[in-house]
Structure formats: structure tokens, C-alpha cells
N, C-alpha and C. Protein backbone atom coordinates (compact mmCIF):
# COMPACT_ATOMS: atom_id res chain seq x y z
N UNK A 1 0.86 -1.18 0.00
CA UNK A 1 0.00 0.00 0.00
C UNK A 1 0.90 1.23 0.00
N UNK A 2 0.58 2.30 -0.40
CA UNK A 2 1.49 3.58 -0.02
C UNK A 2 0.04 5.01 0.05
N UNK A 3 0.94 5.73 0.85
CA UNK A 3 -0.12 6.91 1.05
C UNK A 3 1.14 8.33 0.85
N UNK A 4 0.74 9.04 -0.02
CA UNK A 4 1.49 10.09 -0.13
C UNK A 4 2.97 10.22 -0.41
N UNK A 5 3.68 9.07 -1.07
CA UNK A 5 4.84 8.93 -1.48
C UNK A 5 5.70 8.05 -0.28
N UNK A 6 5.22 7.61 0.66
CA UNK A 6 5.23 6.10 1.32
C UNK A 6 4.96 4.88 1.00
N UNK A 7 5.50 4.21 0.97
CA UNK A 7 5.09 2.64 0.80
C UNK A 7 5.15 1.50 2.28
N UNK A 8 4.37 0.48 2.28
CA UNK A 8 4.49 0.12 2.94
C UNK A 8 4.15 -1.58 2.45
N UNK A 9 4.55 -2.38 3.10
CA UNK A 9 4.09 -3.80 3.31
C UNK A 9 2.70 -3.74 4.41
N UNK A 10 1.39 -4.22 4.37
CA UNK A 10 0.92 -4.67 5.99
C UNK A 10 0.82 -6.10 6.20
N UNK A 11 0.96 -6.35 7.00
CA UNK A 11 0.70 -7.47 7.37
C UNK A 11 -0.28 -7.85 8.66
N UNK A 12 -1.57 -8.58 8.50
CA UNK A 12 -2.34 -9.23 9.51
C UNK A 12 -1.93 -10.01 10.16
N UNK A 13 -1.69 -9.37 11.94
CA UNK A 13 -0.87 -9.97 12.49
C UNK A 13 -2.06 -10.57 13.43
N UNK A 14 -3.55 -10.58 13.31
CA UNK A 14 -4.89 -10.36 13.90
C UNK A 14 -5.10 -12.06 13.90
N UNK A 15 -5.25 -12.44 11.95
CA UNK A 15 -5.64 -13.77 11.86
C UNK A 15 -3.94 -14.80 11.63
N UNK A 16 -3.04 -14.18 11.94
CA UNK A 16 -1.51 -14.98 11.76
C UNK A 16 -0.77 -14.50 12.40
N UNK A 17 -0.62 -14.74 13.92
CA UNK A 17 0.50 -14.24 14.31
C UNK A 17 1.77 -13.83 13.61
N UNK A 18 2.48 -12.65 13.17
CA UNK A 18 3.49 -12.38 12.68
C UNK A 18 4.95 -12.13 13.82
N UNK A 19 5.82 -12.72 13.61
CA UNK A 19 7.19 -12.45 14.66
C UNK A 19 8.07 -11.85 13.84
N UNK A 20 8.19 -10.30 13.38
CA UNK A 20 9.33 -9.73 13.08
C UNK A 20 10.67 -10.21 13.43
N UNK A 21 11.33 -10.33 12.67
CA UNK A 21 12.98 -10.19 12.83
C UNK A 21 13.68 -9.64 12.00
N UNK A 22 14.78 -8.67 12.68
CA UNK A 22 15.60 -8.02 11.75
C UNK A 22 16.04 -8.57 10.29
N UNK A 23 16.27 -9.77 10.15
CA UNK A 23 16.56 -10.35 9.09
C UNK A 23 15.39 -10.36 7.90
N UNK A 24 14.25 -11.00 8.62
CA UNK A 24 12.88 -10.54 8.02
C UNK A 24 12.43 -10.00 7.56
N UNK A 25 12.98 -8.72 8.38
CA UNK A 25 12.10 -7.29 8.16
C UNK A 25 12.87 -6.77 6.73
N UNK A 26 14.40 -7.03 6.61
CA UNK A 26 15.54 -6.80 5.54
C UNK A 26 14.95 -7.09 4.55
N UNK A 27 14.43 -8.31 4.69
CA UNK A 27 14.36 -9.72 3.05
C UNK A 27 12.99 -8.46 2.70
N UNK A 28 11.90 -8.19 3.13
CA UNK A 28 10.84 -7.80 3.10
C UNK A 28 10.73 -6.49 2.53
N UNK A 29 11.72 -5.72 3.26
CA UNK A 29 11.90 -4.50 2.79
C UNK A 29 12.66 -4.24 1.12
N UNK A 30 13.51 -5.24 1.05
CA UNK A 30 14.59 -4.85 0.33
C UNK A 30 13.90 -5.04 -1.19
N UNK A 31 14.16 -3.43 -2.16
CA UNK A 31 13.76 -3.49 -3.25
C UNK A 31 13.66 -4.14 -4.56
N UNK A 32 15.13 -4.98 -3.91
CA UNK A 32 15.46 -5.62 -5.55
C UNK A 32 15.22 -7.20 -5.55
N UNK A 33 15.86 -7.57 -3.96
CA UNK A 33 15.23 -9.13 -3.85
C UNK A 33 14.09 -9.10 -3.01
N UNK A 34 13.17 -8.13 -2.35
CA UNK A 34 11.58 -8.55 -1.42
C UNK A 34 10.45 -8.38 -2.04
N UNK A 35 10.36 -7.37 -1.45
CA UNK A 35 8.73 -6.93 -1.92
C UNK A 35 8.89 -5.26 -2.24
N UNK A 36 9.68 -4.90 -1.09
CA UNK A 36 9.99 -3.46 -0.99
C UNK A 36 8.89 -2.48 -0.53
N UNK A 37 9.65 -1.93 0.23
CA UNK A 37 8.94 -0.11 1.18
C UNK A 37 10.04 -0.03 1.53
N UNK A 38 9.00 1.04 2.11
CA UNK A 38 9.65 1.69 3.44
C UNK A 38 9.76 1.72 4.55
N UNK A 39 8.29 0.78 5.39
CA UNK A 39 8.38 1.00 6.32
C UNK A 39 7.15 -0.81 6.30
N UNK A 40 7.55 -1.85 7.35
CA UNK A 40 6.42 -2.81 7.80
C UNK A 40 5.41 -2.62 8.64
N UNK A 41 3.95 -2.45 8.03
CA UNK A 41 3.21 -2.21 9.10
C UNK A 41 1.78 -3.82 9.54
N UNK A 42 2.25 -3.55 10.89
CA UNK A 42 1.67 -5.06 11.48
C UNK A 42 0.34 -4.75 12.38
N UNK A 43 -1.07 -5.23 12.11
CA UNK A 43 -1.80 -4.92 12.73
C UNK A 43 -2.09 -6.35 13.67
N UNK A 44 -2.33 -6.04 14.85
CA UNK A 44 -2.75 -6.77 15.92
C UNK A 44 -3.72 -6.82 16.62
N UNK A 45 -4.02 -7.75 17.37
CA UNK A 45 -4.93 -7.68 18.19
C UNK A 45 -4.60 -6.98 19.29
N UNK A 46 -5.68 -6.27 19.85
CA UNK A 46 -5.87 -5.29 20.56
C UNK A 46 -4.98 -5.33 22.13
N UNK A 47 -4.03 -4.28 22.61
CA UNK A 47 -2.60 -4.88 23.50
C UNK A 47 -3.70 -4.68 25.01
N UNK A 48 -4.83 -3.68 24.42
CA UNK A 48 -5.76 -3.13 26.11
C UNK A 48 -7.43 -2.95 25.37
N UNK A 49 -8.17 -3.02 26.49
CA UNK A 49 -9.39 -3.18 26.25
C UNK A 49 -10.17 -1.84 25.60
N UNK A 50 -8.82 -0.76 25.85
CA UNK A 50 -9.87 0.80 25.36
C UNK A 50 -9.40 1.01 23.71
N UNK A 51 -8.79 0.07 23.09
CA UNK A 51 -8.79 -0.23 21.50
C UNK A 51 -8.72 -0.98 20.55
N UNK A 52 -9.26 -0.61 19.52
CA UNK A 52 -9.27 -1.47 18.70
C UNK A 52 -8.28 -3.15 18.29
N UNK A 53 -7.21 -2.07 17.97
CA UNK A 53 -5.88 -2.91 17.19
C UNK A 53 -4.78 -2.46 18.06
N UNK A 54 -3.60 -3.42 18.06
CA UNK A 54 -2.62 -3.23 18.06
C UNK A 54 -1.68 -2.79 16.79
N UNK A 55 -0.61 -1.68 16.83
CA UNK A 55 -0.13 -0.68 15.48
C UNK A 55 1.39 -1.14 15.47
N UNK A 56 1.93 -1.95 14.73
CA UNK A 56 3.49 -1.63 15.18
C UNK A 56 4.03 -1.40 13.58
N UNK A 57 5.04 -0.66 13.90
CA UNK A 57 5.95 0.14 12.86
C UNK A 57 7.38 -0.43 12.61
N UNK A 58 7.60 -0.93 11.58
CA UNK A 58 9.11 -1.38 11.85
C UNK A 58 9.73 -1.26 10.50
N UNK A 59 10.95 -0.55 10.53
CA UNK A 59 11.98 0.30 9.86
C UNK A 59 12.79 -1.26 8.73
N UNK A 60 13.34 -0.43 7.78
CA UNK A 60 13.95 -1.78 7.11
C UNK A 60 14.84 -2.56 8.05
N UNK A 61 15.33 -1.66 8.97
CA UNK A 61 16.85 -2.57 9.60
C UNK A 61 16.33 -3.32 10.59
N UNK A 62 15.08 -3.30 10.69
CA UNK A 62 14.62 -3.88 11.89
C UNK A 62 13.97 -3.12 13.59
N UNK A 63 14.32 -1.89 13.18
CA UNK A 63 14.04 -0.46 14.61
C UNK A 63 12.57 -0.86 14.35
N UNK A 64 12.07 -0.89 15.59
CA UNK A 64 10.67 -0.50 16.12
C UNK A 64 10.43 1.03 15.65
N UNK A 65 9.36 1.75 15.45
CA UNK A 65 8.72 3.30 15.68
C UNK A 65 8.01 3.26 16.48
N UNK A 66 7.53 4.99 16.56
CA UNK A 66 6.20 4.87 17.37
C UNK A 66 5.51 5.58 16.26
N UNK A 67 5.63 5.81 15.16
CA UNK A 67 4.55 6.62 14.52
C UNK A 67 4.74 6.72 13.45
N UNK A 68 3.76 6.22 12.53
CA UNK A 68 3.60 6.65 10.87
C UNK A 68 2.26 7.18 10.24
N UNK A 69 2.34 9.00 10.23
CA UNK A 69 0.46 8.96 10.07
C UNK A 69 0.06 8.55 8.79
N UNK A 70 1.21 8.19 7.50
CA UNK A 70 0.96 7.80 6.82
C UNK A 70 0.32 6.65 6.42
N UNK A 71 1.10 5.48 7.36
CA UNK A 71 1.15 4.06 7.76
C UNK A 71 -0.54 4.09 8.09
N UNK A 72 -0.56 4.72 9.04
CA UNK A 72 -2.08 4.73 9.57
C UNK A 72 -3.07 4.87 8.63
N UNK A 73 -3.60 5.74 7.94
CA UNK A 73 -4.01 5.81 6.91
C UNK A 73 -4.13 4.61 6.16
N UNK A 74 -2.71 4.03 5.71
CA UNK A 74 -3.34 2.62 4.85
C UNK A 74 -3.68 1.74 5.59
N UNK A 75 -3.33 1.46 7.78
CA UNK A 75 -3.60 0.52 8.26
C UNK A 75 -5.20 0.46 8.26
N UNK A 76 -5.93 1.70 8.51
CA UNK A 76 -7.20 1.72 8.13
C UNK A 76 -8.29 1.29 7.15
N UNK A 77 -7.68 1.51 5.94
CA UNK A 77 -8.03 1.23 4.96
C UNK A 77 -7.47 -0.71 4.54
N UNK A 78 -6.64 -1.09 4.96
CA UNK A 78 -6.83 -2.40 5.22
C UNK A 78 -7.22 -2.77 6.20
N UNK A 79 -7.58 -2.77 7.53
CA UNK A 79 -8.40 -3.27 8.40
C UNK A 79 -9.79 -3.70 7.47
N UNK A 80 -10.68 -2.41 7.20
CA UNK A 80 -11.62 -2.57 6.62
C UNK A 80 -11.52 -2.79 5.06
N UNK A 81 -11.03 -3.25 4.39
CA UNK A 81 -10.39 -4.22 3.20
C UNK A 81 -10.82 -5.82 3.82
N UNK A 82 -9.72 -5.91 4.44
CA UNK A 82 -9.60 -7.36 5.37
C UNK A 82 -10.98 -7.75 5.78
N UNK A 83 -11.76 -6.72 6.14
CA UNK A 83 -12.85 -7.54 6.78
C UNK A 83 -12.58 -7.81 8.14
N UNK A 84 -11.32 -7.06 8.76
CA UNK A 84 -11.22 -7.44 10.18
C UNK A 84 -11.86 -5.91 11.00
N UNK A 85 -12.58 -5.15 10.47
CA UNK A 85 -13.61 -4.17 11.51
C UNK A 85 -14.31 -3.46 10.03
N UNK A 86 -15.98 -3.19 10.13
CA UNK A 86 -16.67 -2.81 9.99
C UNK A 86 -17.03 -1.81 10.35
N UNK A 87 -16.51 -1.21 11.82
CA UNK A 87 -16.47 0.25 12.05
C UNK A 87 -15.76 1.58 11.29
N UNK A 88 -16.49 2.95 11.27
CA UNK A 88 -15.48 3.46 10.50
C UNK A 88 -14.85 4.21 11.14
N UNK A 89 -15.04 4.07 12.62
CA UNK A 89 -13.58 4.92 13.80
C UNK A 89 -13.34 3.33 14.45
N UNK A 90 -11.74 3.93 14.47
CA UNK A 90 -11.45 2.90 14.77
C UNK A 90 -10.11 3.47 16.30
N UNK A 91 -9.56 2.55 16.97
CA UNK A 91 -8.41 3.49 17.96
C UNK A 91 -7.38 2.50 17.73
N UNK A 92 -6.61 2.36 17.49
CA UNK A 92 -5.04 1.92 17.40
C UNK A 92 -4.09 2.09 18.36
N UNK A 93 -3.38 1.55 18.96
CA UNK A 93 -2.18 1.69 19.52
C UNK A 93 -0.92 1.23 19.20
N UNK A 94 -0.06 2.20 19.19
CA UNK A 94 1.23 2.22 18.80
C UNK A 94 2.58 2.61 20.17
N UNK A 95 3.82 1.97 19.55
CA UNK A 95 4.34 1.66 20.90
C UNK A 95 4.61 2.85 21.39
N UNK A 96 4.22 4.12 21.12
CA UNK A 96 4.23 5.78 21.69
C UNK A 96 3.06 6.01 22.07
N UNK A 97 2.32 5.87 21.19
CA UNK A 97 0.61 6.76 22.02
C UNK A 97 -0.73 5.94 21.20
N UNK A 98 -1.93 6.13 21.11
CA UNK A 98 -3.44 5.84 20.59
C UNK A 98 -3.80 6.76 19.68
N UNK A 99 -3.81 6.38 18.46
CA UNK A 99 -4.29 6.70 17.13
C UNK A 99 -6.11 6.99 17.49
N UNK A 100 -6.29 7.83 16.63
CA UNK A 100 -7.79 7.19 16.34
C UNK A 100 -8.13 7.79 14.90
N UNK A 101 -8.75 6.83 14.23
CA UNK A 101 -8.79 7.04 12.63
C UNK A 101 -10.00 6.60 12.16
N UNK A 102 -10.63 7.26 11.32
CA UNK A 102 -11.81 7.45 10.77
C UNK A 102 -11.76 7.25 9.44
N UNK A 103 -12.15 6.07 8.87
CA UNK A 103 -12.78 6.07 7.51
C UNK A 103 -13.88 7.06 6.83
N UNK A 104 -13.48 7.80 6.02
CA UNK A 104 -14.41 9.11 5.43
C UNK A 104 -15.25 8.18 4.67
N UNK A 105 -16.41 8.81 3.92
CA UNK A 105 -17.46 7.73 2.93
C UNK A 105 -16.76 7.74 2.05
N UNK A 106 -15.84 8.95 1.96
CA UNK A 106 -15.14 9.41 -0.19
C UNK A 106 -13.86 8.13 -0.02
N UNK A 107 -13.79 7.53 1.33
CA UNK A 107 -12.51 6.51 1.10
C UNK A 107 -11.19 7.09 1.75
N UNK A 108 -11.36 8.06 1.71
CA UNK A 108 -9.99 8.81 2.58
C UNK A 108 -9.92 8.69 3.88
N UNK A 109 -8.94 8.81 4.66
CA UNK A 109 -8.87 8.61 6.20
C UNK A 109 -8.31 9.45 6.86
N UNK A 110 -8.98 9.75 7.66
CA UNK A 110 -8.55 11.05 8.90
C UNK A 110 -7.73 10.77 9.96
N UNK A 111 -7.08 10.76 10.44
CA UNK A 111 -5.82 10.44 11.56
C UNK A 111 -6.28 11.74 12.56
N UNK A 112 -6.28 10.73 13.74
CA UNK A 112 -6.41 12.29 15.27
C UNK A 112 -5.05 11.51 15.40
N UNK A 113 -3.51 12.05 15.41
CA UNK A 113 -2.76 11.53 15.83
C UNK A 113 -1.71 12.45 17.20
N UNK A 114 -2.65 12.95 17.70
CA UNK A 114 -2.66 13.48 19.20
C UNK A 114 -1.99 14.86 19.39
N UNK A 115 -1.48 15.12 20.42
CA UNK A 115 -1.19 16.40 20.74
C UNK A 115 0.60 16.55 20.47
N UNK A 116 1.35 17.17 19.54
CA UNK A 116 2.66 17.09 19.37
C UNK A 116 3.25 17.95 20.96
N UNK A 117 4.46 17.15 20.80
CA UNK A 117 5.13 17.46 22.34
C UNK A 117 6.23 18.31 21.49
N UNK A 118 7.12 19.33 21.87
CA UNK A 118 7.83 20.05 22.34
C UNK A 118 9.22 20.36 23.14
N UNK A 119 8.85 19.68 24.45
CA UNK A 119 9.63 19.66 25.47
C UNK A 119 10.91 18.80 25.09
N UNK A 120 12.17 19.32 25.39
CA UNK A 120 13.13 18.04 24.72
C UNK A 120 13.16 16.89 25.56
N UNK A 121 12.67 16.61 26.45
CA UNK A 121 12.81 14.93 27.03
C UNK A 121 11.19 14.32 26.09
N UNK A 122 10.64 14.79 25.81
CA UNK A 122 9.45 14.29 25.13
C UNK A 122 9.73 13.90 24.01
N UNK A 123 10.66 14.65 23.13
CA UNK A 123 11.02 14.23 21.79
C UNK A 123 11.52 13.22 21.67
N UNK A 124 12.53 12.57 22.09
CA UNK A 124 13.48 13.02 22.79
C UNK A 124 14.48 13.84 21.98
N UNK A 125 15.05 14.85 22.76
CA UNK A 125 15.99 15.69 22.44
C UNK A 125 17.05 15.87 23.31
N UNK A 126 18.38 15.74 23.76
CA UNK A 126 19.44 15.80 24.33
C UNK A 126 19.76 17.33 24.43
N UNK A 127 18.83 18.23 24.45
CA UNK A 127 19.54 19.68 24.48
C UNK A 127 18.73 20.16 25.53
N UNK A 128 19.32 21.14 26.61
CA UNK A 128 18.63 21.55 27.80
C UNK A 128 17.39 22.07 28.36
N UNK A 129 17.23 22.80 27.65
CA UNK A 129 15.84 23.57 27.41
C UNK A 129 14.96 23.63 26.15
N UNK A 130 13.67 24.06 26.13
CA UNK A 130 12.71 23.91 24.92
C UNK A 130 13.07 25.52 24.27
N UNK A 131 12.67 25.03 23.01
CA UNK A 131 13.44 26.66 22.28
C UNK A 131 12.45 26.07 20.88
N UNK A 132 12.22 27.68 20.51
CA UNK A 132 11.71 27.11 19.06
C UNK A 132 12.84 27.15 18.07
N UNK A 133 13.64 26.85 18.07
CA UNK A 133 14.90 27.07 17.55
C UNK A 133 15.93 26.74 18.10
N UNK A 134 16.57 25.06 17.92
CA UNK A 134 17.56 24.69 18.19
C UNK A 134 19.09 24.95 16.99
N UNK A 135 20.15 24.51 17.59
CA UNK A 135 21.32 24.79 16.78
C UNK A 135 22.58 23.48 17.31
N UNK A 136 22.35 23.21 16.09
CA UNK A 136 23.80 21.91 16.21
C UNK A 136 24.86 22.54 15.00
N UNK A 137 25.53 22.02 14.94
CA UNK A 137 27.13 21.78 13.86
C UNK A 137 27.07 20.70 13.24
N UNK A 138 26.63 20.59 12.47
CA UNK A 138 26.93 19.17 11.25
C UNK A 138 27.67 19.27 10.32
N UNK A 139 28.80 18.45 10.20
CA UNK A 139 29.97 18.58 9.40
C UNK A 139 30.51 20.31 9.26
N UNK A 140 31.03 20.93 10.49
CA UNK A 140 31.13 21.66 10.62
C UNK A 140 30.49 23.45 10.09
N UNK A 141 29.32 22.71 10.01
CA UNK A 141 28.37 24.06 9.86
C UNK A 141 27.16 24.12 10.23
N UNK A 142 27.04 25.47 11.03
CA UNK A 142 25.43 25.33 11.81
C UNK A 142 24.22 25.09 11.05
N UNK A 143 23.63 24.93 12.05
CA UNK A 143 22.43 24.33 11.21
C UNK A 143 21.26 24.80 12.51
N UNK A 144 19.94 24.89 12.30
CA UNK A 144 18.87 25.37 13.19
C UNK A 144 17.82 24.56 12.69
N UNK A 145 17.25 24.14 13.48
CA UNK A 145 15.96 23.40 13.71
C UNK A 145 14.76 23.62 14.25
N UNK A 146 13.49 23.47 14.50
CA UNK A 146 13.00 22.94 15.27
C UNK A 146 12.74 21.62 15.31
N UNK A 147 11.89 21.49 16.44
CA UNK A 147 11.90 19.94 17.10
C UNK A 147 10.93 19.37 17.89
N UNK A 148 10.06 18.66 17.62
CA UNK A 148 9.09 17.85 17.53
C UNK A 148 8.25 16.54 17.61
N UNK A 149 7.41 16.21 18.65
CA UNK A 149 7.13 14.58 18.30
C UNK A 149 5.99 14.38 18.20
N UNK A 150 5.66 13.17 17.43
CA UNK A 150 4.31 12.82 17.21
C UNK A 150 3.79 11.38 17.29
N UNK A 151 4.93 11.27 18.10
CA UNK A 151 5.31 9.70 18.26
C UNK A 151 6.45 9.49 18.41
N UNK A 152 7.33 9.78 17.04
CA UNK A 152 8.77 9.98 16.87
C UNK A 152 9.42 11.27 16.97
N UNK A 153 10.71 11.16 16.85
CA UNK A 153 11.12 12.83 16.41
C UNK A 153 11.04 13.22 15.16
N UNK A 154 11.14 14.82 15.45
CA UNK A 154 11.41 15.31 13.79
C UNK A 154 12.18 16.51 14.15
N UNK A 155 12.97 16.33 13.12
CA UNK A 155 13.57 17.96 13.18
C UNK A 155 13.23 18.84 12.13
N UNK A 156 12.84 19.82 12.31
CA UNK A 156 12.09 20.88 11.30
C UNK A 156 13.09 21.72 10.56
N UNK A 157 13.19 22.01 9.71
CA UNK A 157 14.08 22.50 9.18
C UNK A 157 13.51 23.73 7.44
N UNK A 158 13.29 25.17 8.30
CA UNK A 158 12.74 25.68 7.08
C UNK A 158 13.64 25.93 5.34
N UNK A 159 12.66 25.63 4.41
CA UNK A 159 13.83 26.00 3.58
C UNK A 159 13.46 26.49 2.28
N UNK A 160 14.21 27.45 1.44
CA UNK A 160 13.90 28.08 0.39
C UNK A 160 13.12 27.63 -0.92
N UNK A 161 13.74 25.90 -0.59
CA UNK A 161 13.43 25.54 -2.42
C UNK A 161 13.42 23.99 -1.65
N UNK A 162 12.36 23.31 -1.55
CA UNK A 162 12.25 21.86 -1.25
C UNK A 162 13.01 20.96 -2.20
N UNK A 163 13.05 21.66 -3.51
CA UNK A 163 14.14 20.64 -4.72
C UNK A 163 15.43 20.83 -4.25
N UNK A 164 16.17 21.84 -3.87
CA UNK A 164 17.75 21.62 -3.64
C UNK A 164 17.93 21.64 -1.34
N UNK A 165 16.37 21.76 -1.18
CA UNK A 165 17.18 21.03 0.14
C UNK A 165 17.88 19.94 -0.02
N UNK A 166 19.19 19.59 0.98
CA UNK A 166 19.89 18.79 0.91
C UNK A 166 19.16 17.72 1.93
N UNK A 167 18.11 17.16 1.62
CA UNK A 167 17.39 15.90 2.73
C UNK A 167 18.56 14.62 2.37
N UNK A 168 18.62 14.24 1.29
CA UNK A 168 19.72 13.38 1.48
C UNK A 168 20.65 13.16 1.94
N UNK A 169 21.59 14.11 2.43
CA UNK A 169 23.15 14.15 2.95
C UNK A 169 22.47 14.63 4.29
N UNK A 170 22.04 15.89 4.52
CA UNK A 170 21.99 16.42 5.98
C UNK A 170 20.71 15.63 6.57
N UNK A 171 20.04 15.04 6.46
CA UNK A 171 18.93 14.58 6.96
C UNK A 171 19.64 12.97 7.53
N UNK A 172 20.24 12.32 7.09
CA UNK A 172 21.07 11.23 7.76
C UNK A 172 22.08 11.94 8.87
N UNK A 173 22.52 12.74 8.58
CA UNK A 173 23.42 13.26 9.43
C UNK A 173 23.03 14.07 10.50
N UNK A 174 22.23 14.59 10.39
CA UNK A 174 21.15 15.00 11.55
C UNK A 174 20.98 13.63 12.47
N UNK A 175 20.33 12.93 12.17
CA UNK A 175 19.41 11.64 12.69
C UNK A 175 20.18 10.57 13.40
N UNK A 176 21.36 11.16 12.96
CA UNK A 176 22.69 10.31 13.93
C UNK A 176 23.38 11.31 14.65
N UNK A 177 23.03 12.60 14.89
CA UNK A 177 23.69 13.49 15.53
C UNK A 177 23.26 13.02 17.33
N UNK A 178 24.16 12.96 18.51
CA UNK A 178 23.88 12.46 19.59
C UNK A 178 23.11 13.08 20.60
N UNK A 179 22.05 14.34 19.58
CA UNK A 179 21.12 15.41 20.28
C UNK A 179 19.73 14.61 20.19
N UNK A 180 20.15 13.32 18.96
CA UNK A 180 18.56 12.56 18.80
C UNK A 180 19.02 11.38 19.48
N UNK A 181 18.60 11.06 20.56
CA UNK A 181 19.19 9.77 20.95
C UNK A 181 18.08 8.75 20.17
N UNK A 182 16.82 8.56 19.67
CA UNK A 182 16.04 8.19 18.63
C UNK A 182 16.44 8.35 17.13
N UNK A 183 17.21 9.21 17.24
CA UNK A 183 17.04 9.47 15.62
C UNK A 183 16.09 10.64 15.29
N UNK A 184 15.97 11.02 14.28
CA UNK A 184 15.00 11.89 13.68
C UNK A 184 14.24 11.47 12.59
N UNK A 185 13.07 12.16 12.07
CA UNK A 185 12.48 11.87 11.28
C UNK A 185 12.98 13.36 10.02
């Protein structure tokens, strides 16, 4: 499935127990010998009684997430595909927080995907205080952010021309910088 230039694998983890493993998750992901995405999304049976499904997110290398509102979106739209809920709100949980997602009649899906945090231990963020405007050194040149979670981190980063931002080079290098102890999105 893909939603908005995402792809994803899902897998019903409801009627087949599924056991991720890094190796797994590789063969699965990988474009030229799997199936290929970006990201595995596994729906489950419900981890507590106040929702629906269980949501888990897992990265090619094998990392757990806590959040894909993209992911969500198609987990919705296959739930009710599958035939595994008939409702068109549904609540999800993911290993960060409770989704709740609504099948529209036109087929589209609405994500409440909660209140974004701020605070840098929430993000998590390794820098002292909350600022709308952080500043690291990457490969010896500053750089300013903001910073964000919605599950995961993100670092915000405004910019002139979305075609020659450098997301390729500085966006890895960000995401391993030791201010994301998560990583970034």
C-alpha cells in the first residue's frame, strides 16, 4: 500500500501471528530481492481493552517506531479491506501513544494523531531547554531546527526551495547526531 509517497508492506498480524525479525524485516523491505517499502506495518490484536488494534511500525533494519500517520491511513483502509472491523472509527495503539482514525465515505482517512510534544525529554531531544529554535554543527556548519514529536522525532528545518534542500546528505546526518538519541524523522 502507499499513502502520499510512502510505501508500505501490511501485514495481519490479527488472523496470523506475525514475529518480526531483523533479518525478516531486511528480506521484506529490500527493493530488488523482497517486496519493498519503506516502512512494515503489522496490525494486531488489541494490547488493552480501550482499543481497537494493536499498530506496530518497523523500519527496514529492523528499529521499532512509534509513529507513521501515513502508515495509519493505509492501516485503516486495510483493516476494513480485510474484513477485520466494519467500524469506520477505529483506535489503534502504537508503541508511543493511541491513534484514532476514521474512515471518510469518499474513502480517505482522517488520523487524530494526538497532541505534538515540544519539550526536549518528550522528543526526545538531548539539548537543555525547549526553544523554538535549536542549533547543532553538522559537518562543521550550523544548522537550526526545530523539534518535535508525534510519536517519533522530527527535526524541522525551514527552507527556500524543497528541490535543492539537501534531505539526502543532511537529513542522515542529523538523525545520527547524539542530540537525537532516537534518531530523527
Amino acid at each position: 500500500m502507499h499513502g502520499l509517497g510512502n510505501d508500505f508492506v501490511v501485514i495481519d498480524g490479527v488472523r496470523n501471528p506475525f514475529v518480526p525479525t531483523p533479518s525478516l524485516l531486511a528480506r521484506l523491505t529490500d527493493r530488488r530481492f523482497g517486496v519493498g517499502c519503506d516502512q512494515v506495518l503489522v496490525i494486531e490484536p488489541p494490547p488493552a481493552p480501550d482499543v481497537d488494534f494493536g499498530y506496530r511500525i518497523f523500519n527496514a533494519d529492523g528499529s521499532e517506531v512509534g509513529q507513521c500517520g501515513n502508515g495509519a491511513r493505509c492501516l485503516a483502509s486495510f483493516v476494513h479491506a480485510q474484513g477485520l472491523s466494519t467500524r469506520s472509527q477505529l483506535r489503534v495503539r502504537t508503541a508511543t501513544r493511541t491513534l484514532e482514525l476514521e474512515l471518510l465515505k469518499d474513502g480517505n482517512v482522517r488520523v487524530n494523531m494526538g497532541t505534538p510534544h515540544f519539550e526536549p525529554a518528550q522528543v526526545p531531544l538531548k539539548l537543555p531547554t525547549q526553544a523554538s529554535r535549536y542549533a547543532l554543527v553538522i559537518d562543521g556548519a550550523p544548522i537550526q531546527f526545530g523539534a518535535v514529536s508525534m510519536g517519533n522525532p522530527h527535526a524541522v528545518i525551514p527552507v527556500n526551495s524543497v528541490d535543492r534542500a539537501p534531505v539526502s546528505t543532511l537529513g542522515p546526518r542529523l538523525q545520527a547526531h547524539s542530540a537525537f538519541p532516537e534518531g530523527s524523522m
